[in-house]
C-alpha atoms as a PDB file:
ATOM      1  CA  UNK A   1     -95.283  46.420  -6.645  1.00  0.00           C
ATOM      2  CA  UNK A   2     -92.418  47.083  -4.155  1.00  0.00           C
ATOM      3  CA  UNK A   3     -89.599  44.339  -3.427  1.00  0.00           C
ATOM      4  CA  UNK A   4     -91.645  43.191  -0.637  1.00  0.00           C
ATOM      5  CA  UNK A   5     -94.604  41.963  -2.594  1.00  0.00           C
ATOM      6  CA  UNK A   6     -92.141  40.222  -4.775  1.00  0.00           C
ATOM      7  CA  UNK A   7     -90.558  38.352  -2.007  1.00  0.00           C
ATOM      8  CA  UNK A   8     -93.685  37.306  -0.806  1.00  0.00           C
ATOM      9  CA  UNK A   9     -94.794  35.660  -3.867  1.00  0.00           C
ATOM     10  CA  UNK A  10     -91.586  33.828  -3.540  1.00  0.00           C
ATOM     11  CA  UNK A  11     -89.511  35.719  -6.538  1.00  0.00           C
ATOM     12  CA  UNK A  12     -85.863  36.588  -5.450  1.00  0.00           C
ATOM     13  CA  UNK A  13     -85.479  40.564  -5.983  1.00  0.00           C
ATOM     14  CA  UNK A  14     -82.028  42.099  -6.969  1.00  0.00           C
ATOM     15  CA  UNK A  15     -81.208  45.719  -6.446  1.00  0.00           C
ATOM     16  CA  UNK A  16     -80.950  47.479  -9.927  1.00  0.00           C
ATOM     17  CA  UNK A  17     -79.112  51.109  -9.590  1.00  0.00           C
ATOM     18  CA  UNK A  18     -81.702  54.056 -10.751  1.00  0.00           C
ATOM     19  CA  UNK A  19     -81.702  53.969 -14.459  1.00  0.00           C
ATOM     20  CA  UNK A  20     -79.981  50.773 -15.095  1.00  0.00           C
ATOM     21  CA  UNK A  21     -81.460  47.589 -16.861  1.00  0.00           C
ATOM     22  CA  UNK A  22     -78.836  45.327 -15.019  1.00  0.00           C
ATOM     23  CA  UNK A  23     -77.025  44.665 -11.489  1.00  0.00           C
ATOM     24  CA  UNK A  24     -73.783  45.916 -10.570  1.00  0.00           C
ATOM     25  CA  UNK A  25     -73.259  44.422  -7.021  1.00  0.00           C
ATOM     26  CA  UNK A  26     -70.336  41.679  -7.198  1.00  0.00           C
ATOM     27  CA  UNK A  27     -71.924  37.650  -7.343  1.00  0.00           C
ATOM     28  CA  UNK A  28     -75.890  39.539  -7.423  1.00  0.00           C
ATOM     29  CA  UNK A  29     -76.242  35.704  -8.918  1.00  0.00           C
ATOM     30  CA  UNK A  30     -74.934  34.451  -4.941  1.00  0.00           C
ATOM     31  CA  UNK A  31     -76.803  36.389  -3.069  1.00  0.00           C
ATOM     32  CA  UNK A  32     -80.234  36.645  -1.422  1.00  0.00           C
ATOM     33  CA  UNK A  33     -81.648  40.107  -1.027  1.00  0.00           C
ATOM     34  CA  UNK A  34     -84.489  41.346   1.253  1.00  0.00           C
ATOM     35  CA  UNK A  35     -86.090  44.656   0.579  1.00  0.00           C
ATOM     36  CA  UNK A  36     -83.598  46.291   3.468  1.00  0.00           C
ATOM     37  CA  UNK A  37     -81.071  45.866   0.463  1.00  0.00           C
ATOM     38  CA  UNK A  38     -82.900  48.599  -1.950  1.00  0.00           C
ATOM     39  CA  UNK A  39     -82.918  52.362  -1.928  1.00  0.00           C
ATOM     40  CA  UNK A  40     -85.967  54.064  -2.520  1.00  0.00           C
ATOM     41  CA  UNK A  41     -84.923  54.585  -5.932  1.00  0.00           C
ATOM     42  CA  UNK A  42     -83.413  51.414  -6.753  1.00  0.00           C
ATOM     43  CA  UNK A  43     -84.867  49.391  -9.571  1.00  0.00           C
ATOM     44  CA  UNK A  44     -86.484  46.089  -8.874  1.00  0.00           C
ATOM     45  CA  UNK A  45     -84.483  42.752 -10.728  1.00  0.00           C
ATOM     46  CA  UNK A  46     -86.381  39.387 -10.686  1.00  0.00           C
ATOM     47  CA  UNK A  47     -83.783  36.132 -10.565  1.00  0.00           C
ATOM     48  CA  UNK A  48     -85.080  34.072 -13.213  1.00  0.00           C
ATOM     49  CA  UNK A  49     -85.711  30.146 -12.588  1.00  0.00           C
ATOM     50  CA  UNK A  50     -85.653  27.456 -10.026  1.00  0.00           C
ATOM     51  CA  UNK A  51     -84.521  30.369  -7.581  1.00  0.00           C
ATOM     52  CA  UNK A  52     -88.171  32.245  -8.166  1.00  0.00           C
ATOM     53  CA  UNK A  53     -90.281  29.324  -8.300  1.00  0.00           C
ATOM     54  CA  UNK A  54     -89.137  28.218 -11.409  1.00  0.00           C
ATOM     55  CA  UNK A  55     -90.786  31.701 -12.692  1.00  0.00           C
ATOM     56  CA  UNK A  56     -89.475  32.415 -16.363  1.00  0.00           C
ATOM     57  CA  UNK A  57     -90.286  35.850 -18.216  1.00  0.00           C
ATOM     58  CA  UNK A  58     -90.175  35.665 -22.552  1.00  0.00           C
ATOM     59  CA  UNK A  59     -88.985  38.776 -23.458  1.00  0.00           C
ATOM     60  CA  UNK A  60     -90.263  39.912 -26.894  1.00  0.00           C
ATOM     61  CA  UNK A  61     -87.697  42.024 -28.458  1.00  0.00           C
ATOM     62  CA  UNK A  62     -88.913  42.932 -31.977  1.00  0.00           C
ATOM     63  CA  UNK A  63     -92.311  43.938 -33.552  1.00  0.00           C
ATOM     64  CA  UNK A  64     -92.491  40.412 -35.216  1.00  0.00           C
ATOM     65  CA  UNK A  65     -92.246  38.623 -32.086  1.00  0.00           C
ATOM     66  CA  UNK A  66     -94.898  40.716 -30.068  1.00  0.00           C
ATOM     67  CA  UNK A  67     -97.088  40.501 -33.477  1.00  0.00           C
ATOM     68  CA  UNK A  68     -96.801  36.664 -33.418  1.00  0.00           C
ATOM     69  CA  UNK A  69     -97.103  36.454 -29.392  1.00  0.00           C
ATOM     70  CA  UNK A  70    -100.645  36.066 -28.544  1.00  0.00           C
ATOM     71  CA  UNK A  71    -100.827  33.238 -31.199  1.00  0.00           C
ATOM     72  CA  UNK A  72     -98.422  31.848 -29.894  1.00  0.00           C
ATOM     73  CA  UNK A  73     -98.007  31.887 -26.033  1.00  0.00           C
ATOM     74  CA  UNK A  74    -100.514  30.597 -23.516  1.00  0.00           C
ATOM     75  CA  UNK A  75    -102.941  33.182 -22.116  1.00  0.00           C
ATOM     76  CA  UNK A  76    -101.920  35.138 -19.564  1.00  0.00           C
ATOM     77  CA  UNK A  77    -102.737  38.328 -16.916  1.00  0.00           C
ATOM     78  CA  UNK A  78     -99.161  38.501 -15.828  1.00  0.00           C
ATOM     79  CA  UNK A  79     -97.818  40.646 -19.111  1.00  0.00           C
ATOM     80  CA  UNK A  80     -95.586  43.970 -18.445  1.00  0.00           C
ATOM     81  CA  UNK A  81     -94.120  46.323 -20.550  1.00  0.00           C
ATOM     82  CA  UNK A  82     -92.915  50.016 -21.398  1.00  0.00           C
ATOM     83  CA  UNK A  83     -94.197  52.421 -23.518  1.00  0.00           C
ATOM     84  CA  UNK A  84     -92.053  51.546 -26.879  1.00  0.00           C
ATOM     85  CA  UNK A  85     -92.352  47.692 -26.156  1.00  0.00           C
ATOM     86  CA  UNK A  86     -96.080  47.354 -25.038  1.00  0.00           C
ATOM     87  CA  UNK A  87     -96.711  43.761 -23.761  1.00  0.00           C
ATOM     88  CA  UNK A  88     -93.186  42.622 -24.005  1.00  0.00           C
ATOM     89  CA  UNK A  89     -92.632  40.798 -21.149  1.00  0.00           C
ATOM     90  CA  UNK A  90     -94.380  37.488 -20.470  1.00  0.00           C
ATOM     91  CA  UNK A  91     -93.703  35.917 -17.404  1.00  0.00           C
ATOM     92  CA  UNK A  92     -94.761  31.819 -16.876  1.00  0.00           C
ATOM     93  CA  UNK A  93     -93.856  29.134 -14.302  1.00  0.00           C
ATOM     94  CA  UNK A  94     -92.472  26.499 -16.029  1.00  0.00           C
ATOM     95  CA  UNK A  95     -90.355  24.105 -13.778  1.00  0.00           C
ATOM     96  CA  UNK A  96     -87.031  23.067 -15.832  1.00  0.00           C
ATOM     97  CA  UNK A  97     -87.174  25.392 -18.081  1.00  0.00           C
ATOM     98  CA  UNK A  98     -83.645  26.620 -19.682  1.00  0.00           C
ATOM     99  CA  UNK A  99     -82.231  29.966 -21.336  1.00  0.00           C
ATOM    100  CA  UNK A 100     -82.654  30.264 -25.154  1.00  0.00           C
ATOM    101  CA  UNK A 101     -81.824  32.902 -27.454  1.00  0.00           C
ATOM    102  CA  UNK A 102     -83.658  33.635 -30.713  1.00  0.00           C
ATOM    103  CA  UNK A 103     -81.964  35.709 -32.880  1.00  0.00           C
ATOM    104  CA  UNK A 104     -82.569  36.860 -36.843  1.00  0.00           C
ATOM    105  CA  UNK A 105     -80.826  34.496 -39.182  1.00  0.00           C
ATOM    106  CA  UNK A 106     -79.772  37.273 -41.033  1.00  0.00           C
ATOM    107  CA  UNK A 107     -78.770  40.654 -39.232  1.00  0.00           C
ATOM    108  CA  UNK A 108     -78.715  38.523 -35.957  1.00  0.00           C
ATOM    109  CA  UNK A 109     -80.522  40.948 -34.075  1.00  0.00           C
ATOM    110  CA  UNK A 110     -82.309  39.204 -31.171  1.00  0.00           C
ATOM    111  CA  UNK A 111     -86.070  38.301 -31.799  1.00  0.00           C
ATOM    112  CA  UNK A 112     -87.067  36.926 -28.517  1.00  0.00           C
ATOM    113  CA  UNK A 113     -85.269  35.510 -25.267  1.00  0.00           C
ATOM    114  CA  UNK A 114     -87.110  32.985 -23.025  1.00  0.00           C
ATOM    115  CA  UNK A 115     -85.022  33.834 -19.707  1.00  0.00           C
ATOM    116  CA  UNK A 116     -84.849  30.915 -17.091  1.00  0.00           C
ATOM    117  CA  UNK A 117     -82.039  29.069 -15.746  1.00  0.00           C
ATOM    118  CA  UNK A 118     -79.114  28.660 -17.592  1.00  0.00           C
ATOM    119  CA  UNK A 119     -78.029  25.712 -19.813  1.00  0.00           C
ATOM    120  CA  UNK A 120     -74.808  25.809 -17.513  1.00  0.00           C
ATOM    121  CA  UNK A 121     -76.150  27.427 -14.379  1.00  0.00           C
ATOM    122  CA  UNK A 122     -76.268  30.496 -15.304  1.00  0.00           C
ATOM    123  CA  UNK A 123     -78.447  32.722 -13.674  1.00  0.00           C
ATOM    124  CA  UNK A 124     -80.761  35.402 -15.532  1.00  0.00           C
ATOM    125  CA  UNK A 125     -82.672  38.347 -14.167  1.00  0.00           C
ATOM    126  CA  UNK A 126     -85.200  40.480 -15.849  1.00  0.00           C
ATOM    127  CA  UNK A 127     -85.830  44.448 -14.742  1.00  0.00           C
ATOM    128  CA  UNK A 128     -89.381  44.440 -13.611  1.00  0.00           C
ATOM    129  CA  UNK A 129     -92.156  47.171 -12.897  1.00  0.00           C
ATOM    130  CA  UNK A 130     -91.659  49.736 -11.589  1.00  0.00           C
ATOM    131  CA  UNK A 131     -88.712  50.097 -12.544  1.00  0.00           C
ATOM    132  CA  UNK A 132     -87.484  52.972 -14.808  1.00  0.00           C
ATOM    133  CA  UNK A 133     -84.535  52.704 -17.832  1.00  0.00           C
ATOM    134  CA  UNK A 134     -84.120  53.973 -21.141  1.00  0.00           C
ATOM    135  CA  UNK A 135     -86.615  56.926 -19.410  1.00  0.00           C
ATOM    136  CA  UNK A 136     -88.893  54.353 -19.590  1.00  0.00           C
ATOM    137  CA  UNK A 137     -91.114  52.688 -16.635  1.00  0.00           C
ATOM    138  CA  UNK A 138     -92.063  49.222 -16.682  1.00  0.00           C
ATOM    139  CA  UNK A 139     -95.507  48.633 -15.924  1.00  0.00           C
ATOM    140  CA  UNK A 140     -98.208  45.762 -15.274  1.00  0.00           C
ATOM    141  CA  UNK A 141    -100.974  45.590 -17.940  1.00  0.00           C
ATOM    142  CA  UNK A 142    -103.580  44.450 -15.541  1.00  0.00           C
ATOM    143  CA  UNK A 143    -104.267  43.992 -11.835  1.00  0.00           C
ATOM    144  CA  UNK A 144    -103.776  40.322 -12.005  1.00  0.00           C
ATOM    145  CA  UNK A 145    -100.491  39.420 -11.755  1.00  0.00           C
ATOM    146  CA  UNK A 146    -100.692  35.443 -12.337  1.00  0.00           C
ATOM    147  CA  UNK A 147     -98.132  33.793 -14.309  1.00  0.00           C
ATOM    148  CA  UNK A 148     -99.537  30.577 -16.000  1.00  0.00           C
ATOM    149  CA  UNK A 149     -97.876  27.583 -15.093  1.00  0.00           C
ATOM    150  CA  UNK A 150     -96.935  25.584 -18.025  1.00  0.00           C
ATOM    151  CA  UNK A 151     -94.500  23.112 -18.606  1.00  0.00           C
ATOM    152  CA  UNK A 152     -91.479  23.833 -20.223  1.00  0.00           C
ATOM    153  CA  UNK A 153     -91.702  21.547 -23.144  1.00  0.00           C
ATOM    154  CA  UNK A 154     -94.784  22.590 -24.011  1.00  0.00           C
ATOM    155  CA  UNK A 155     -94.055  26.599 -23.994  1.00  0.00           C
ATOM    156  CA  UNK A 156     -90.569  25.570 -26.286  1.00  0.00           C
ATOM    157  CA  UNK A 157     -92.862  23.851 -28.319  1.00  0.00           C
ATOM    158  CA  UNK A 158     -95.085  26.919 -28.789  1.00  0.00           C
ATOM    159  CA  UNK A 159     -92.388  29.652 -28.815  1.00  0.00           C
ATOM    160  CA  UNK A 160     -92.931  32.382 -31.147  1.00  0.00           C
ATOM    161  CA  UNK A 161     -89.534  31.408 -33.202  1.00  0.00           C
ATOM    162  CA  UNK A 162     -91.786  29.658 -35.752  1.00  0.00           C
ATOM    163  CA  UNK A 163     -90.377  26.513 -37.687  1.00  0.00           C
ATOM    164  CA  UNK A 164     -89.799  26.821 -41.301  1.00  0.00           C
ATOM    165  CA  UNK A 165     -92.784  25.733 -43.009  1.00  0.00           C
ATOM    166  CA  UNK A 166     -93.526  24.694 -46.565  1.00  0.00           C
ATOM    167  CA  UNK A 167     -96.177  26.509 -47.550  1.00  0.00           C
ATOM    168  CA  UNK A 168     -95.162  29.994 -47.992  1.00  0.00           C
ATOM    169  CA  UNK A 169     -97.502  32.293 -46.075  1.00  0.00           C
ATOM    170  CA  UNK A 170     -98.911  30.581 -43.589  1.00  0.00           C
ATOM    171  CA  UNK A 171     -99.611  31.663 -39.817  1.00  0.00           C
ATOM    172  CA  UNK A 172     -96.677  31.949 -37.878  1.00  0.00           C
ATOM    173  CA  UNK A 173     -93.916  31.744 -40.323  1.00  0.00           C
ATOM    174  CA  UNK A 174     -91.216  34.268 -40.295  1.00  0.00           C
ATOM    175  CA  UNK A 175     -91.630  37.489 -42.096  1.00  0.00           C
ATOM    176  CA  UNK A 176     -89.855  36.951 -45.879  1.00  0.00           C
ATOM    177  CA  UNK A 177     -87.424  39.934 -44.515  1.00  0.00           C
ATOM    178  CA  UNK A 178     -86.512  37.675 -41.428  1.00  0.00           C
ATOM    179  CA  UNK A 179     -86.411  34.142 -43.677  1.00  0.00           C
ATOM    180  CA  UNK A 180     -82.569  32.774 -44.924  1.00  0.00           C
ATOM    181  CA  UNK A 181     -82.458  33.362 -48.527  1.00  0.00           C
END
């Protein structure tokens, strides 16, 4: 997909330099870009939020999050992802949705981020196909491009951070090397 078809679906696009994960342009949050505003090599960002149609994208950032993410997330076609993440990115529409971090309890590495609007207007963006970082491209994993629409209670309630629960064991609970001793 090309800036253009993201514009027409209504997603606000943000030039991304070659190679970069992230916008350097001053107040990118400000401004509204048409495709005129990318190079040929640019990367393509997505704004995040009421901005996009209220379009939100859960990025999975460890193995136990993608292992726990089809039990956990609504079914979708509109999943992308690189080569050493596969089907880490899932975008939804979910109308007042809001920016949450998920991080380990113990190393605090991040576990999954549900990117939105922020809690203090903030705005997120999220590098999407085709773009190319790390020497990696993102790509679709079907035709369909569809992001469910769900609302945002309902996907917080069925995020992949899973509650503590008091059997030990049972679906969805954090790994024992990601639980608080």
């Amino acid at each position: 997909m090309t800036p253009s078809d993201y514009i027409r679906r209504g997603w606000a696009v943000v030039p991304i330099p070659p190679e970069e994960k992230g916008p350097k342009l001053q107040e990118w949050q400000k401004r509204l870009f048409t495709a005129a505003d990318f190079a040929s090599d640019n990367n393509v960002g997505i704004k995040l939020g009421r901005v996009s149609g209220s379009l939100v994208d859960i990025d999975l950032d460890c193995l136990d999050a993608l292992a726990l993410a089809d039990i956990y997330l609504p079914p979708s076609s509109a999943i992308f992802d690189r080569a050493s993440k596969p089907r880490s990115h899932r975008p939804y529409i979910a109308p007042d949705a809001a920016f949450p971090k998920f991080a380990d309890p113990i190393s605090g590495d991040m576990l999954l981020e549900l990117r939105a609007d922020g809690d203090t207007g903030g705005v997120h963006q999220t590098l999407f196909p085709p773009s190319i970082a790390d020497n990696e491209k993102r790509e679709w994993h079907s035709d369909t491009i569809a992001p469910v629409s769900i609302d945002a209670r309902v996907l917080m309630d069925r995020r992949i951070l899973p509650r503590p629960r008091t059997r030990k064991g049972s679906a969805g609970e954090l790994p024992a090397h990601r639980r608080p001793s």
